[in-house]
C-alpha atoms as a PDB file:
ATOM      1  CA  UNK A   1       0.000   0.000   0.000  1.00  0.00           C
ATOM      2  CA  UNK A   2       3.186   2.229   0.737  1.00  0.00           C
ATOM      3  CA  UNK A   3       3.981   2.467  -2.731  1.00  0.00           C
ATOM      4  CA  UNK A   4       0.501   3.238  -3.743  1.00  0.00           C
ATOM      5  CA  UNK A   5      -0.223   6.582  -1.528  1.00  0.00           C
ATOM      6  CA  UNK A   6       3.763   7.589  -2.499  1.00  0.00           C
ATOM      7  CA  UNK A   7       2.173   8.570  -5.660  1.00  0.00           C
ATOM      8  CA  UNK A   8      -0.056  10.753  -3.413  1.00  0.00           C
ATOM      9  CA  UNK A   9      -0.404  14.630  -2.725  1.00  0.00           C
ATOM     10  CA  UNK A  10      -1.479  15.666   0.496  1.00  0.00           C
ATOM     11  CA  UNK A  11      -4.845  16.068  -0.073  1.00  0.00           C
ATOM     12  CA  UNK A  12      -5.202  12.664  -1.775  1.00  0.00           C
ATOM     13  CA  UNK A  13      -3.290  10.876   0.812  1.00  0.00           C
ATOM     14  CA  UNK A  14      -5.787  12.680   3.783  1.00  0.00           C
ATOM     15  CA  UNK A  15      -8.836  11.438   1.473  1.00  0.00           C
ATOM     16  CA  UNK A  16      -7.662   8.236   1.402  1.00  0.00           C
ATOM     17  CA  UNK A  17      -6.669   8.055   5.209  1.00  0.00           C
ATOM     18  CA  UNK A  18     -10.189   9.267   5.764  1.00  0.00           C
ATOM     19  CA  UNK A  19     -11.851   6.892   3.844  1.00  0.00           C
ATOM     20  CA  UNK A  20      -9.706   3.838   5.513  1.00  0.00           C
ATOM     21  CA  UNK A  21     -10.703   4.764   8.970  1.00  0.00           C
ATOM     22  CA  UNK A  22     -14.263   4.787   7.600  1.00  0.00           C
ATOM     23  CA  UNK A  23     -14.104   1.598   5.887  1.00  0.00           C
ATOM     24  CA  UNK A  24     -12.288   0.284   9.150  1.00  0.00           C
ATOM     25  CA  UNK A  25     -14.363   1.604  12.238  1.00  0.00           C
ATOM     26  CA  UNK A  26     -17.812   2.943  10.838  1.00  0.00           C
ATOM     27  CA  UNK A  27     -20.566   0.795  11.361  1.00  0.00           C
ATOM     28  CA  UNK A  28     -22.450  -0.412   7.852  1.00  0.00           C
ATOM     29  CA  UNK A  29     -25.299   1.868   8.889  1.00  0.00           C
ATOM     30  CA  UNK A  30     -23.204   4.855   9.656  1.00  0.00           C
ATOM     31  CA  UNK A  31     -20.723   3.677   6.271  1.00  0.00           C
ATOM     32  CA  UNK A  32     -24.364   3.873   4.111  1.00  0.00           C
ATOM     33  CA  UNK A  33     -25.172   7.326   5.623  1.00  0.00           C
ATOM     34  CA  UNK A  34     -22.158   8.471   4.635  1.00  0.00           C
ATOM     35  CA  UNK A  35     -22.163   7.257   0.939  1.00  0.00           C
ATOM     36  CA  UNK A  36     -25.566   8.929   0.907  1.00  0.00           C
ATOM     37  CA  UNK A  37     -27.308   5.490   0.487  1.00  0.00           C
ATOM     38  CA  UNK A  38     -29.056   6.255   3.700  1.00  0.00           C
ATOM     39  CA  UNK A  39     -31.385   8.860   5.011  1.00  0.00           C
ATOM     40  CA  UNK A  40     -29.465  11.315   8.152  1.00  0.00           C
ATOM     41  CA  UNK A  41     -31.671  12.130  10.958  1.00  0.00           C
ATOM     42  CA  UNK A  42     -30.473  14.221  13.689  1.00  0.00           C
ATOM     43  CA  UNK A  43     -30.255  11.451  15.686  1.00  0.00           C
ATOM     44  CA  UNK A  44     -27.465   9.552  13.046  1.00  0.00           C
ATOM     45  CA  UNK A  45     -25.925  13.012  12.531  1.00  0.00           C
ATOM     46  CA  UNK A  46     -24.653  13.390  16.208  1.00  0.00           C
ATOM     47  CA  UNK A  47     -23.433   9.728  16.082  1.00  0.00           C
ATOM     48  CA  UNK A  48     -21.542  10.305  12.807  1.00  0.00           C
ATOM     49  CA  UNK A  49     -19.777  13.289  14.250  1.00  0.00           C
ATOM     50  CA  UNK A  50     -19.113  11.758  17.132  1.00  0.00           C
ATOM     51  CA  UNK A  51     -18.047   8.615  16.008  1.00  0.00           C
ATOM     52  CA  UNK A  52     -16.010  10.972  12.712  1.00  0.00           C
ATOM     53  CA  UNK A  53     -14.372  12.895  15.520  1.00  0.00           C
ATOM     54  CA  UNK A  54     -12.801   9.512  17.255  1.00  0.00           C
ATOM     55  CA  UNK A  55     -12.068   7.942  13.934  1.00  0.00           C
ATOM     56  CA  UNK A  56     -10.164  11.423  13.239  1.00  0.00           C
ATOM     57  CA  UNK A  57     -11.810  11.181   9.783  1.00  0.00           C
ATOM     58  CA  UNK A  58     -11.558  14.932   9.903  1.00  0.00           C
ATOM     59  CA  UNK A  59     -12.107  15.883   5.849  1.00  0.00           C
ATOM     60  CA  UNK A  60     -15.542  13.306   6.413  1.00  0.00           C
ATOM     61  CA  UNK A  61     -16.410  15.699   9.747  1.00  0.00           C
ATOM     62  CA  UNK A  62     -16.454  18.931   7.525  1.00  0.00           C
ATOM     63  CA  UNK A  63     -18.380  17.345   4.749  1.00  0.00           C
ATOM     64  CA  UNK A  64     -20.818  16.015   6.804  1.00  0.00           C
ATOM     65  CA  UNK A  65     -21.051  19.512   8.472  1.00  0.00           C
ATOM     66  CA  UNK A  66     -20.997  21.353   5.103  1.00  0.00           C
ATOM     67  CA  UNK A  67     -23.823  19.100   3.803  1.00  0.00           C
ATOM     68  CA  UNK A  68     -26.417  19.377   7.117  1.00  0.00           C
ATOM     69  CA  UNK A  69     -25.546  23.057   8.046  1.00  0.00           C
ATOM     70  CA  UNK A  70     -29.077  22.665   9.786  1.00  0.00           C
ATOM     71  CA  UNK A  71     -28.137  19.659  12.192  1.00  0.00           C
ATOM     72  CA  UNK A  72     -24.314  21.516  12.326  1.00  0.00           C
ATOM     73  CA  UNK A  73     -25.882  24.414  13.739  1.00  0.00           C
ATOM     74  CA  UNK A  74     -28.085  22.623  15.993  1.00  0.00           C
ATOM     75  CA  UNK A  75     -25.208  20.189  17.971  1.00  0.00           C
ATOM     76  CA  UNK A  76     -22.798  22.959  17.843  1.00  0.00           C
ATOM     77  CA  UNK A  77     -25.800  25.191  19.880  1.00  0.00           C
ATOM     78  CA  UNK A  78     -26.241  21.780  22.319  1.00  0.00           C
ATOM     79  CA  UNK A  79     -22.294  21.708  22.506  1.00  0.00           C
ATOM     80  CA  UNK A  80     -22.232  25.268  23.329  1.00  0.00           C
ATOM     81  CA  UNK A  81     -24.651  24.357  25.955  1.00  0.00           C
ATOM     82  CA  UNK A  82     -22.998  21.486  27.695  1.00  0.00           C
ATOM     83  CA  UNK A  83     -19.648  23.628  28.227  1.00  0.00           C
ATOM     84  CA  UNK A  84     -21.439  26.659  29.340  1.00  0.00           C
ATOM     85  CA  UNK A  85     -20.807  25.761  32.907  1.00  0.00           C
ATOM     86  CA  UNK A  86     -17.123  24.060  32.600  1.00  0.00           C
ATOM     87  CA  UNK A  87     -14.725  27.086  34.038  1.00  0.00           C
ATOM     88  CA  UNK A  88     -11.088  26.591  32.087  1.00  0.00           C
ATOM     89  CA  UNK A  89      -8.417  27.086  34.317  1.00  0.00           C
ATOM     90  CA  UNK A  90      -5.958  29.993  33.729  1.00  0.00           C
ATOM     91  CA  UNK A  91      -2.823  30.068  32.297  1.00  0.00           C
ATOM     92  CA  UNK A  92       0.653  31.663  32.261  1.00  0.00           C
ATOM     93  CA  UNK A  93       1.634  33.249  29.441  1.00  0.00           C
ATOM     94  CA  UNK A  94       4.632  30.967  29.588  1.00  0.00           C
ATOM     95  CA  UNK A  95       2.497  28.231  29.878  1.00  0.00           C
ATOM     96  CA  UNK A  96       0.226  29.142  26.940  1.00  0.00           C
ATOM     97  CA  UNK A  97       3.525  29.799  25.014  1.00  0.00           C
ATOM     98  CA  UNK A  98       5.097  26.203  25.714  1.00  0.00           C
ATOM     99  CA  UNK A  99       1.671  24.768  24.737  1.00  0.00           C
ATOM    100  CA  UNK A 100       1.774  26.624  21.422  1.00  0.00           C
ATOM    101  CA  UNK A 101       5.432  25.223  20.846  1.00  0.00           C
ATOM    102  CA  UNK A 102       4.387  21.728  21.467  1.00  0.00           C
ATOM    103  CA  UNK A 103       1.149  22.221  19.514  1.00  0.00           C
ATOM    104  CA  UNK A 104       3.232  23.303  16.649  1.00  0.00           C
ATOM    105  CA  UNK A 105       6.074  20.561  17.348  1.00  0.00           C
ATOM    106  CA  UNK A 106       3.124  17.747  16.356  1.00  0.00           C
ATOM    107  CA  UNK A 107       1.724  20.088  13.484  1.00  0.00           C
ATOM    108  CA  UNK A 108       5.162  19.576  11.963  1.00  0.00           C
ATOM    109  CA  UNK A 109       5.856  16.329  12.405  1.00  0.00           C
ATOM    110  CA  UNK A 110       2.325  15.108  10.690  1.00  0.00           C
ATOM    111  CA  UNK A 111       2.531  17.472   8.070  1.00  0.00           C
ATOM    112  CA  UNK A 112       6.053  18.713   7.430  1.00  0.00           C
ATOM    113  CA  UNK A 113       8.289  21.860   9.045  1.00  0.00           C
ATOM    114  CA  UNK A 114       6.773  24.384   6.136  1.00  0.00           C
ATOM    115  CA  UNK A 115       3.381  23.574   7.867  1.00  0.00           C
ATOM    116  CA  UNK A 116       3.581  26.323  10.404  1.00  0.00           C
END
């Protein structure tokens, strides 16, 4: 397979990491609502994201999100609700600044040191 996504770009290679993870972890329902051969309800909406975000199938989070901007809207309003009460601790500003640096340390080793 190593020699096949060589022949890659970036964006083919994440399409094709994507649609691995899917073919790996989804379920067959939640692989049918995703080809479109199945109806999305709310209900299957919140599981794909949910299940999308653990999978880190990120290109197949934003399309699902681009294609039900209606459901989007609505779970990021219930997220927004659920972390309404959570208080986030402050920080230093030389914590925040070592944060950034490691942040950016794992930026560049996933996607090259031109990344950021």
């Amino acid at each position: 397979m190593d020699g096949y996504t060589q022949s890659m770009n970036k964006k083919q290679r994440r399409l094709f990491d994507d649609f691995l993870k899917i073919c790996i972890y989804a379920t067959d329902e939640e692989f049918d609502a995703l080809l479109g051969m199945r109806r999305i309800d709310y209900k299957m909406f919140k599981r794909l994201s949910e299940h999308l975000i653990e999978m880190s199938a990120d290109t197949s989070f934003f399309k699902l999100y681009d294609t039900y901007p209606e459901y989007a809207k609505r779970y990021s309003k219930e997220i927004e609700g659920e972390l309404s009460g959570i208080t986030v601790p402050e920080i230093t500003v030389e914590e925040e600044k070592r944060m950034g640096e490691e942040l950016y340390e794992k930026i560049r080793k996933l996607y090259g040191n031109d990344a950021v």
